[in-house]
C-alpha atoms as a PDB file:
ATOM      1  CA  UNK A   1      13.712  46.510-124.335  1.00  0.00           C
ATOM      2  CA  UNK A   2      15.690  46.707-127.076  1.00  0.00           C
ATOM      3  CA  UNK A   3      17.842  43.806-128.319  1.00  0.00           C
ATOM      4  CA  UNK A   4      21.061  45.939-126.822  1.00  0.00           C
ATOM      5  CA  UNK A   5      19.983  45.986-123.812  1.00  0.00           C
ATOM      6  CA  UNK A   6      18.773  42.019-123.256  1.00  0.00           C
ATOM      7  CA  UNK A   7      19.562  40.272-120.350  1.00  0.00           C
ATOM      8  CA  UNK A   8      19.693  36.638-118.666  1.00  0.00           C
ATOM      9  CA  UNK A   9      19.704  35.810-115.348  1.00  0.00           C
ATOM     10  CA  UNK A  10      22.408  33.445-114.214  1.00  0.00           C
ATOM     11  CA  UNK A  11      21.959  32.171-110.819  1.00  0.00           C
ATOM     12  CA  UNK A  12      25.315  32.226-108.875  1.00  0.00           C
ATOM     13  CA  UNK A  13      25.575  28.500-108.645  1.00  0.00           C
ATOM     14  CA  UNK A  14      25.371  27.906-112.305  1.00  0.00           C
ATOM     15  CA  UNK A  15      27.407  31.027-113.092  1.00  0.00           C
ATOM     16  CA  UNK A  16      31.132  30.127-115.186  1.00  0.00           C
ATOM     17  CA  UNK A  17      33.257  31.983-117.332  1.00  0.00           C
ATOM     18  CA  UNK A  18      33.347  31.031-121.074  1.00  0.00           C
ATOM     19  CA  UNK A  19      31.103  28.541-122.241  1.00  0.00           C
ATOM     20  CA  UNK A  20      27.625  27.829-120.729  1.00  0.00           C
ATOM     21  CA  UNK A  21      24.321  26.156-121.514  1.00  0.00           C
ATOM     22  CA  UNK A  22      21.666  27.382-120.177  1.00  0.00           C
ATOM     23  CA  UNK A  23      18.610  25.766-119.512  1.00  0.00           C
ATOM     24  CA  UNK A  24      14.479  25.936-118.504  1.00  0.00           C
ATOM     25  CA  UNK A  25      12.681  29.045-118.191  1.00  0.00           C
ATOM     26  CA  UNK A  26      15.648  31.327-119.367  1.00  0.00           C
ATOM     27  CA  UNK A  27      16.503  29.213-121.917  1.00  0.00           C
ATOM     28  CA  UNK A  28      12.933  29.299-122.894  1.00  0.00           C
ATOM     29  CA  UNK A  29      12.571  32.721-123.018  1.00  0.00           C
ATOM     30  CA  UNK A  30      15.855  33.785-125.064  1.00  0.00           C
ATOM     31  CA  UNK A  31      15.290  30.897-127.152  1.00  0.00           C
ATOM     32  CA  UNK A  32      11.076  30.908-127.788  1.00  0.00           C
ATOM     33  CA  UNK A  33      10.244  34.492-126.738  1.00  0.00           C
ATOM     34  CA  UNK A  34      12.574  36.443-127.753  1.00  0.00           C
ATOM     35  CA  UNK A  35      13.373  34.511-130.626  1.00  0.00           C
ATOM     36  CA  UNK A  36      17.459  34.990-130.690  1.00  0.00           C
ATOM     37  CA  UNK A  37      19.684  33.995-132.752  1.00  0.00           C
ATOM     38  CA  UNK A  38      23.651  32.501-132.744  1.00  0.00           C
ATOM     39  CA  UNK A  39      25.700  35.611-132.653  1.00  0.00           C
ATOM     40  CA  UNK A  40      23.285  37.389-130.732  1.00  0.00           C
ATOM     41  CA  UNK A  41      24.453  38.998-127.530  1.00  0.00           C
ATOM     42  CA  UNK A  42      22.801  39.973-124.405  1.00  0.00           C
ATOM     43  CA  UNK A  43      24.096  40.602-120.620  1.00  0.00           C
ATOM     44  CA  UNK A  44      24.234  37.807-118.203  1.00  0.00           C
ATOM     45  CA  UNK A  45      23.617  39.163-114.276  1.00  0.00           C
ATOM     46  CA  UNK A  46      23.504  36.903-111.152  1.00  0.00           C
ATOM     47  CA  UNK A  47      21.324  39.218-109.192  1.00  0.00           C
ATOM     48  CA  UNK A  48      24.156  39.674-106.671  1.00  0.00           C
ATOM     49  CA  UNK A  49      26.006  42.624-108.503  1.00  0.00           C
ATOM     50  CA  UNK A  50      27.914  39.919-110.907  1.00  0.00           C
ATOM     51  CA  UNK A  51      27.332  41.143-114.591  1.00  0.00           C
ATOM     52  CA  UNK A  52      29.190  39.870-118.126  1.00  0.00           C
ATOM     53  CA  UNK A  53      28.241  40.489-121.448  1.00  0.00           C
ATOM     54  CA  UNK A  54      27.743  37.020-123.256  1.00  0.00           C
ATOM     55  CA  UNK A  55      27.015  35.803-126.944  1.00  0.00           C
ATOM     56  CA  UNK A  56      24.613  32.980-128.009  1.00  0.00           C
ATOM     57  CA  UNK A  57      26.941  30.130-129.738  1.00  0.00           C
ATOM     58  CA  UNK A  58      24.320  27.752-130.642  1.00  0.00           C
ATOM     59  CA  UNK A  59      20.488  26.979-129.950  1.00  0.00           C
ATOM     60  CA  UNK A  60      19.021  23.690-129.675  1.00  0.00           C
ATOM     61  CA  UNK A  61      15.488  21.939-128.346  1.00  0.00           C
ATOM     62  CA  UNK A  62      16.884  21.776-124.794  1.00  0.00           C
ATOM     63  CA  UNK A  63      18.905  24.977-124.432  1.00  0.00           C
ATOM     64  CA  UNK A  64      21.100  27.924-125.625  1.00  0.00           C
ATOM     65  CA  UNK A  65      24.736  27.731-125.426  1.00  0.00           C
ATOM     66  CA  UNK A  66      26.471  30.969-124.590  1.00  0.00           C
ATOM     67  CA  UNK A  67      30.216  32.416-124.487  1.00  0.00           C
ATOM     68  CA  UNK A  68      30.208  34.685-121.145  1.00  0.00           C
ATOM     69  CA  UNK A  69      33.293  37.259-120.954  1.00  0.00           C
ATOM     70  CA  UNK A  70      34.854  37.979-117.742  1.00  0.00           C
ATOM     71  CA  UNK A  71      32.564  39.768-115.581  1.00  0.00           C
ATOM     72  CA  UNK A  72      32.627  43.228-113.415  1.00  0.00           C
ATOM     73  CA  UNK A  73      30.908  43.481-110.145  1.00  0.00           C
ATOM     74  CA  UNK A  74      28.816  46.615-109.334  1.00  0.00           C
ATOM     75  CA  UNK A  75      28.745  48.319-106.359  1.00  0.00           C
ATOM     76  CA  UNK A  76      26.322  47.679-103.957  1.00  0.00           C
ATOM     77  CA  UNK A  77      24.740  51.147-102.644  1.00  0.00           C
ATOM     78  CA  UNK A  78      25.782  52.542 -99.332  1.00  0.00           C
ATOM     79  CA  UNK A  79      22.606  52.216 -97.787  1.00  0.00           C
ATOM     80  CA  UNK A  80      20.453  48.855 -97.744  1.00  0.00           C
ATOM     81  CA  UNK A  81      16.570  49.496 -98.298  1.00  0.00           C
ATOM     82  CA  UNK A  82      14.095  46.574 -96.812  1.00  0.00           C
ATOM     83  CA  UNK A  83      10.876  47.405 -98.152  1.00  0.00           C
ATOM     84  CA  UNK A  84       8.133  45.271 -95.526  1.00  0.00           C
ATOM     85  CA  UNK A  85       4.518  45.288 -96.759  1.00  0.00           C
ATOM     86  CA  UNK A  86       1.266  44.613 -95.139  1.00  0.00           C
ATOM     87  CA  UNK A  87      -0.297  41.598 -97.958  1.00  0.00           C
ATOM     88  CA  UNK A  88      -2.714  43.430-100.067  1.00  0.00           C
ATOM     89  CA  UNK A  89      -6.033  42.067-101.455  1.00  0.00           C
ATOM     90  CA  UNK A  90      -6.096  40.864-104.865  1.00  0.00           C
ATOM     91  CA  UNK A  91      -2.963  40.640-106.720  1.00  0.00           C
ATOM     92  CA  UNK A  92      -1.563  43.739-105.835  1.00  0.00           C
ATOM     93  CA  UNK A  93       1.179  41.439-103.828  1.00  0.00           C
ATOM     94  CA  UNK A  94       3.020  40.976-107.010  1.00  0.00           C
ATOM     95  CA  UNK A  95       2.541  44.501-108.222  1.00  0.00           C
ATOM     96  CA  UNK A  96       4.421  45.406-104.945  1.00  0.00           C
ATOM     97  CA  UNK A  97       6.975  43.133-105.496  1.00  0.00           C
ATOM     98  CA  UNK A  98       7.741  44.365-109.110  1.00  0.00           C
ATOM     99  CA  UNK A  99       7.643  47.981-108.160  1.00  0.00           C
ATOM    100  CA  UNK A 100       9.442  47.452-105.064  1.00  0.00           C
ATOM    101  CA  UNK A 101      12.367  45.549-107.326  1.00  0.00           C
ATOM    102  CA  UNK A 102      12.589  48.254-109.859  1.00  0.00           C
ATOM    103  CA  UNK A 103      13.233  50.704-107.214  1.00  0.00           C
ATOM    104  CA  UNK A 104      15.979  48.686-106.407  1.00  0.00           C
ATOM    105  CA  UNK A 105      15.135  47.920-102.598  1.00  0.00           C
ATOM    106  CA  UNK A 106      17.613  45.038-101.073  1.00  0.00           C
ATOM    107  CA  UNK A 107      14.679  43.249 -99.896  1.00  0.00           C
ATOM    108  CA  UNK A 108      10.621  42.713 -99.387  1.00  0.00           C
ATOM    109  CA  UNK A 109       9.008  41.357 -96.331  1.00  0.00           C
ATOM    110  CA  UNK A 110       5.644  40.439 -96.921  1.00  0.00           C
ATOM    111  CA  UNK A 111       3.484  41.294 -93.824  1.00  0.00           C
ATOM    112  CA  UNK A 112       0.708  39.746 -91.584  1.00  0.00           C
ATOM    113  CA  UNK A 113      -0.882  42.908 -89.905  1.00  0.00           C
ATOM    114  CA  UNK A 114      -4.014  42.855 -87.618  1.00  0.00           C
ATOM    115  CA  UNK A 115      -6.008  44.271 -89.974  1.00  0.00           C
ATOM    116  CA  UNK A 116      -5.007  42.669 -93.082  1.00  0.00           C
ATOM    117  CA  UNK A 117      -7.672  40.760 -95.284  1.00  0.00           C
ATOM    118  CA  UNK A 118      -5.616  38.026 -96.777  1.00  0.00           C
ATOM    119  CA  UNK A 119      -4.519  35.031 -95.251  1.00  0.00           C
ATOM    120  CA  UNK A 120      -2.888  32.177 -97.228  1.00  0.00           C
ATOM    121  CA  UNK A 121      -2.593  28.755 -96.367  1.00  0.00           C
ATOM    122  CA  UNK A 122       1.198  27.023 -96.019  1.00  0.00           C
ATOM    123  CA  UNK A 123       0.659  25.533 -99.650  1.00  0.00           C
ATOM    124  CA  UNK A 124      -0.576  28.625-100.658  1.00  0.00           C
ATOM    125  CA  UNK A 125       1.978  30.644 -99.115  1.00  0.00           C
ATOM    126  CA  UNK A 126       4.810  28.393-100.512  1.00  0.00           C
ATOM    127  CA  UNK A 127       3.425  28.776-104.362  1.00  0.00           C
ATOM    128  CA  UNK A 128       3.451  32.444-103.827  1.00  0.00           C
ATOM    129  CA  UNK A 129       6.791  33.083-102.429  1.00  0.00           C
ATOM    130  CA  UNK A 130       8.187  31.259-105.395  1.00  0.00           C
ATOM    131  CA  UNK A 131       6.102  32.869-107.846  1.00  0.00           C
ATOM    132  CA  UNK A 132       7.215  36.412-106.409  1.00  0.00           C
ATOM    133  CA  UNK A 133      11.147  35.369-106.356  1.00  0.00           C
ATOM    134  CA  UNK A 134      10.589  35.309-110.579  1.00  0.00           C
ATOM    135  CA  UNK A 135       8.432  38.282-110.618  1.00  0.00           C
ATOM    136  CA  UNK A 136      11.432  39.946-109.096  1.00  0.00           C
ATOM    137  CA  UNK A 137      13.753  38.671-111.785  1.00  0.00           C
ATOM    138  CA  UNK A 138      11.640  39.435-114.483  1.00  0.00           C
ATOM    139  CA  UNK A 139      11.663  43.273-113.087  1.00  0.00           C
ATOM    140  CA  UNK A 140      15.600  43.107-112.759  1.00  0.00           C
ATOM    141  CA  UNK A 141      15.878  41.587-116.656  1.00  0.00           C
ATOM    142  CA  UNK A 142      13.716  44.533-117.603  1.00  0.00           C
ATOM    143  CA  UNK A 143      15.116  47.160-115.689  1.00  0.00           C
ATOM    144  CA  UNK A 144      18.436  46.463-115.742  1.00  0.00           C
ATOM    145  CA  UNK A 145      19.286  46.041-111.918  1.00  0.00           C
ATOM    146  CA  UNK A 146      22.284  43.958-110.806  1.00  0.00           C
ATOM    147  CA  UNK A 147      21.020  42.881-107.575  1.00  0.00           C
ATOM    148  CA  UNK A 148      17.947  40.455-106.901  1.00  0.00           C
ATOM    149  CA  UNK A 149      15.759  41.735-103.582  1.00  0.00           C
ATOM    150  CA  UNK A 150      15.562  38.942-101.393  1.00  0.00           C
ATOM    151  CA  UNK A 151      11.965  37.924-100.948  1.00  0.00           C
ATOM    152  CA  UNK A 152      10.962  36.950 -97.546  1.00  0.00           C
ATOM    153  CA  UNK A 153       7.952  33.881 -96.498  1.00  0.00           C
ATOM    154  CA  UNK A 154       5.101  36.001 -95.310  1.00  0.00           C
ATOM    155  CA  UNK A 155       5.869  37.483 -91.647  1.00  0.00           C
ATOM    156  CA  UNK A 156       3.439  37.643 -88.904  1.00  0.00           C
ATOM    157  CA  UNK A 157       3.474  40.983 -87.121  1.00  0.00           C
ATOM    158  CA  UNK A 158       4.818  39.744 -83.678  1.00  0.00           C
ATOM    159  CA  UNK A 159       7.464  38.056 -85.354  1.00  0.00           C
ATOM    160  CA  UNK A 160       8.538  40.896 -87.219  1.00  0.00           C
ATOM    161  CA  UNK A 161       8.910  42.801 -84.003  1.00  0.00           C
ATOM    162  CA  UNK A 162      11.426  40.862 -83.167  1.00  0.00           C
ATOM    163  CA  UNK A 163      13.787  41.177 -85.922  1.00  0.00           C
ATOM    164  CA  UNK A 164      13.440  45.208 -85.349  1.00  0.00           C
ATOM    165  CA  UNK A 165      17.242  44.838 -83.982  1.00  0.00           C
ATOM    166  CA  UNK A 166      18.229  43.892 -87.553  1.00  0.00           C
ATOM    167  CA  UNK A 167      18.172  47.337 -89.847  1.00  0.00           C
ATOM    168  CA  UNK A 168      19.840  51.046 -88.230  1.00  0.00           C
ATOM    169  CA  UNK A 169      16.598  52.475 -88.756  1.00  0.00           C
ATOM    170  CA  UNK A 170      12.977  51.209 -89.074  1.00  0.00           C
ATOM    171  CA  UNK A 171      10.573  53.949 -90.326  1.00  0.00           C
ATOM    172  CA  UNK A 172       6.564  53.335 -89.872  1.00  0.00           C
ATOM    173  CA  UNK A 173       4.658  54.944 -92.305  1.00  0.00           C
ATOM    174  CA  UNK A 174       1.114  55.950 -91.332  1.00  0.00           C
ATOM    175  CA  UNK A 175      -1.766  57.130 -92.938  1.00  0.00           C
ATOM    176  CA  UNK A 176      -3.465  59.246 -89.792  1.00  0.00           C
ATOM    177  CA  UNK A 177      -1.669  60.598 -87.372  1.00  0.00           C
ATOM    178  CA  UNK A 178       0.954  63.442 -86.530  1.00  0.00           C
ATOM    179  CA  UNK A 179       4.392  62.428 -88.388  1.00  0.00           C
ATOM    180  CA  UNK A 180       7.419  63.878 -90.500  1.00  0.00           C
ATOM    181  CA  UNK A 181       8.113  63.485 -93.724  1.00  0.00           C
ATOM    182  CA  UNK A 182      10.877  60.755 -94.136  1.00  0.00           C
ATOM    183  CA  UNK A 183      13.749  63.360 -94.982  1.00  0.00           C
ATOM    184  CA  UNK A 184      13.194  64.640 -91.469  1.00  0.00           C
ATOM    185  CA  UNK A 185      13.429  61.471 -89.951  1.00  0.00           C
ATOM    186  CA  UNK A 186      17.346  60.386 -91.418  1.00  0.00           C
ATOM    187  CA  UNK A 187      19.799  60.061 -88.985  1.00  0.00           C
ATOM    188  CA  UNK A 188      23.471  62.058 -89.224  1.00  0.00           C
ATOM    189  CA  UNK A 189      25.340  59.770 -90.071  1.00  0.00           C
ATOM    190  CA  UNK A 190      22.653  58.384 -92.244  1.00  0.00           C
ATOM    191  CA  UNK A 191      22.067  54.380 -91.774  1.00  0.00           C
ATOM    192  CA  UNK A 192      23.289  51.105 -93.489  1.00  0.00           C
ATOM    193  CA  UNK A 193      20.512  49.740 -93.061  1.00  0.00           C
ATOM    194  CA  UNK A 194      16.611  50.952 -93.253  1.00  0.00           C
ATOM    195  CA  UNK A 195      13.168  49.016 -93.263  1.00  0.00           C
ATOM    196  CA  UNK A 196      10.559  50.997 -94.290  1.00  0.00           C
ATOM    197  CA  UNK A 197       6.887  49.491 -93.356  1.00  0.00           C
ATOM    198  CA  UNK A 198       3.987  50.000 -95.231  1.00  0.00           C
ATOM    199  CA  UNK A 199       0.370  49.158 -93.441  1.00  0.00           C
ATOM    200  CA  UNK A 200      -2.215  47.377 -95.117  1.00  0.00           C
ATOM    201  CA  UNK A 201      -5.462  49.839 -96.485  1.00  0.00           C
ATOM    202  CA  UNK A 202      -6.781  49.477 -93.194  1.00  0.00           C
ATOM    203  CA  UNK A 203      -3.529  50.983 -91.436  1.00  0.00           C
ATOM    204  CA  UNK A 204      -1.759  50.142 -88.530  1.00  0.00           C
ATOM    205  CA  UNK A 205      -4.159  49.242 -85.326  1.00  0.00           C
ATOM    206  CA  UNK A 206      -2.860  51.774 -82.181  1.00  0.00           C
ATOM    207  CA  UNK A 207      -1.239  48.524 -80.875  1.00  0.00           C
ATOM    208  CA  UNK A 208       0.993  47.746 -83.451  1.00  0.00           C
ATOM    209  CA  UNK A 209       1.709  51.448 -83.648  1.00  0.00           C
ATOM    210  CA  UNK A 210       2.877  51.698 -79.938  1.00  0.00           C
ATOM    211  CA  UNK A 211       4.522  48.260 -79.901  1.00  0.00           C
ATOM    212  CA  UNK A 212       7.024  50.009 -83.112  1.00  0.00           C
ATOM    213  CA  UNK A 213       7.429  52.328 -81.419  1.00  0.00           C
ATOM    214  CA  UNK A 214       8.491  51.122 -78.316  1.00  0.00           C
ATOM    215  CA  UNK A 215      10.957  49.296 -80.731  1.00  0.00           C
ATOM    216  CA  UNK A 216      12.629  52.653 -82.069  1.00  0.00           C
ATOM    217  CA  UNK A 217      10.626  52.861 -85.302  1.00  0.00           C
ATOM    218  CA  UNK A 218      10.138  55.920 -86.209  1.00  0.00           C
ATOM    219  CA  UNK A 219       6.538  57.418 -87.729  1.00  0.00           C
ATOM    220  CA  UNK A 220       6.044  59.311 -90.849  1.00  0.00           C
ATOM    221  CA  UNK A 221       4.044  60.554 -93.385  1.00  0.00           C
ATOM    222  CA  UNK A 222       3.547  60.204 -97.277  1.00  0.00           C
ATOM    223  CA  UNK A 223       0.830  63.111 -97.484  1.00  0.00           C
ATOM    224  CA  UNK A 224      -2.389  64.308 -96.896  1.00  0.00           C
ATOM    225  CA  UNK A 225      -4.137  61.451 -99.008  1.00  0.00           C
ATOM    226  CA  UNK A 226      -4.892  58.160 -98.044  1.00  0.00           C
ATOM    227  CA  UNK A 227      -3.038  56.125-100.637  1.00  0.00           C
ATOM    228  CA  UNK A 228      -3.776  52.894-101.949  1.00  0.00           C
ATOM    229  CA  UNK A 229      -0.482  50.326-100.639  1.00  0.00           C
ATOM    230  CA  UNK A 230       0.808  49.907-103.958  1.00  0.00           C
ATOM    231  CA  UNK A 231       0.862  53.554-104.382  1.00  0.00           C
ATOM    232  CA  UNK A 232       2.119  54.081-100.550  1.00  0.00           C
ATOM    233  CA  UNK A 233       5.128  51.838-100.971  1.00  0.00           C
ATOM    234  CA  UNK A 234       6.259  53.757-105.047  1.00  0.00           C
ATOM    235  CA  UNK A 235       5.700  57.260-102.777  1.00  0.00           C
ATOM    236  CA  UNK A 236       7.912  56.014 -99.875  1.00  0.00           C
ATOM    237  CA  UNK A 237      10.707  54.554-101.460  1.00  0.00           C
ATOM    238  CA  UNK A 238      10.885  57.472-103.805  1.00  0.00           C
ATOM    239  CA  UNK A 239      10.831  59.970-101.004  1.00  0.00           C
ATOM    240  CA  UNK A 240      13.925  57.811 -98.983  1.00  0.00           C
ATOM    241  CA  UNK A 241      15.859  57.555-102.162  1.00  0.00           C
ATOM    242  CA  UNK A 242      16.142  61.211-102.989  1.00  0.00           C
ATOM    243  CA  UNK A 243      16.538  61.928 -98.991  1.00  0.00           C
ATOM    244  CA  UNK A 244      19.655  59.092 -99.286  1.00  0.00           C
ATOM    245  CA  UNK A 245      21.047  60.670-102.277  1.00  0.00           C
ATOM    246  CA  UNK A 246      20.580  64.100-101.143  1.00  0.00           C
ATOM    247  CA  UNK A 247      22.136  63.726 -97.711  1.00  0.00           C
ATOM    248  CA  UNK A 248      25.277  61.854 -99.681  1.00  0.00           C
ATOM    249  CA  UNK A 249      26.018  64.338-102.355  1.00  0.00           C
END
């Protein structure tokens, strides 16, 4: 990144015009990582479109004073993009959410499937969410995104069901199994709102298949190849992307 392009993450409560001094882990990092200097200027975002270019005024053991300018807001996209995920093995979880963030998805929904491997305890489950709210603002400092994803507790499957009423469109992606590719499966007009699920390695079990469908989810496809779910989720919010931004222009 280079020093042009450096940005801090204000959180909406703590955002003010002028003066500010920040403090903990952003403070830390402008102020121990990268090593800046009064005079040095960067571009505050709140991760709800709100973004200001600011200058450092001073530097001290506790935190960096800055002088924020007024700020512009930027457009939120015409169609929201919920990216749910069955919880991978490993720590493939956070890859997901990082990828998922700098594809600029509205938000992730971490997923209890039948068949998936992991299962985290409620302390367990806490430290993690937490931990993947910051990996998500470390992607949008780096990548320059104006808008956080929210990031969801870890769902159960029946639960999930159950919010299917929520987005315009819910689209099941599958790894066996007759389906379209997701530019075939848009709506005219296209939707506000889409969730696009993601299986765990395993896939789907027939039940959970039926049951979204049932709900109005549609099936499709991401290939021939049975792709690892980090890979999976990078090939399917590609694919809806350039079918949104095709069908607009």
């Amino acid at each position: 990144m280079s020093r042009a392009n450096l940005r801090a993450y204000l959180p909406p409560e703590s955002w003010a015009e002028g003066a500010i001094y920040l403090t903990g882990r952003e403070a830390h990092h402008l102020r121990d990582v990268l090593r800046l200097r009064s005079g040095a200027e960067l571009i505050c975002f709140d991760g709800r479109g709100r973004e200001a270019a600011a200058r450092v005024r001073s530097l001290d053991r506790k935190g960096v004073a800055l002088e924020v300018a007024a700020a512009r807001i930027v457009p939120a996209p015409p169609c929201e993009v919920t990216l749910v995920a069955a919880v991978p093995a490993n720590a493939k979880l956070e890859q997901l959410v990082d990828q998922a963030a700098q594809m600029g998805v509205a938000a992730f929904i971490p997923l209890q499937t039948a068949r998936t491997v992991v299962r985290l305890k409620a302390d367990q489950r806490a430290r993690k969410l937490e931990r993947l709210r910051q990996v998500a603002i470390e992607a949008a400092k780096q990548c320059g995104i104006p808008r956080l994803p929210r990031i969801d507790p870890i769902t159960p499957w029946k639960e999930l069901l159950g919010r299917f009423s929520e987005p315009d469109l819910v689209l099941l992606c599958l790894v066996e199994g007759a389906a379209g590719w997701i530019p075939q499966a848009l709506p005219q007009p296209l939707p506000k709102r889409v969730w696009l699920l993601i299986g765990p390695e395993g896939d789907w079990s027939p039940e959970e298949i039926r049951e979204a469908q049932a709900q109005g989810a549609r099936t499709v496809s991401l290939g021939p190849t049975t792709l690892r779910c980090e890979t999976a989720a990078v090939a399917a919010l590609a694919q809806l992307h350039l079918a949104l931004q095709s069908a607009q222009s």
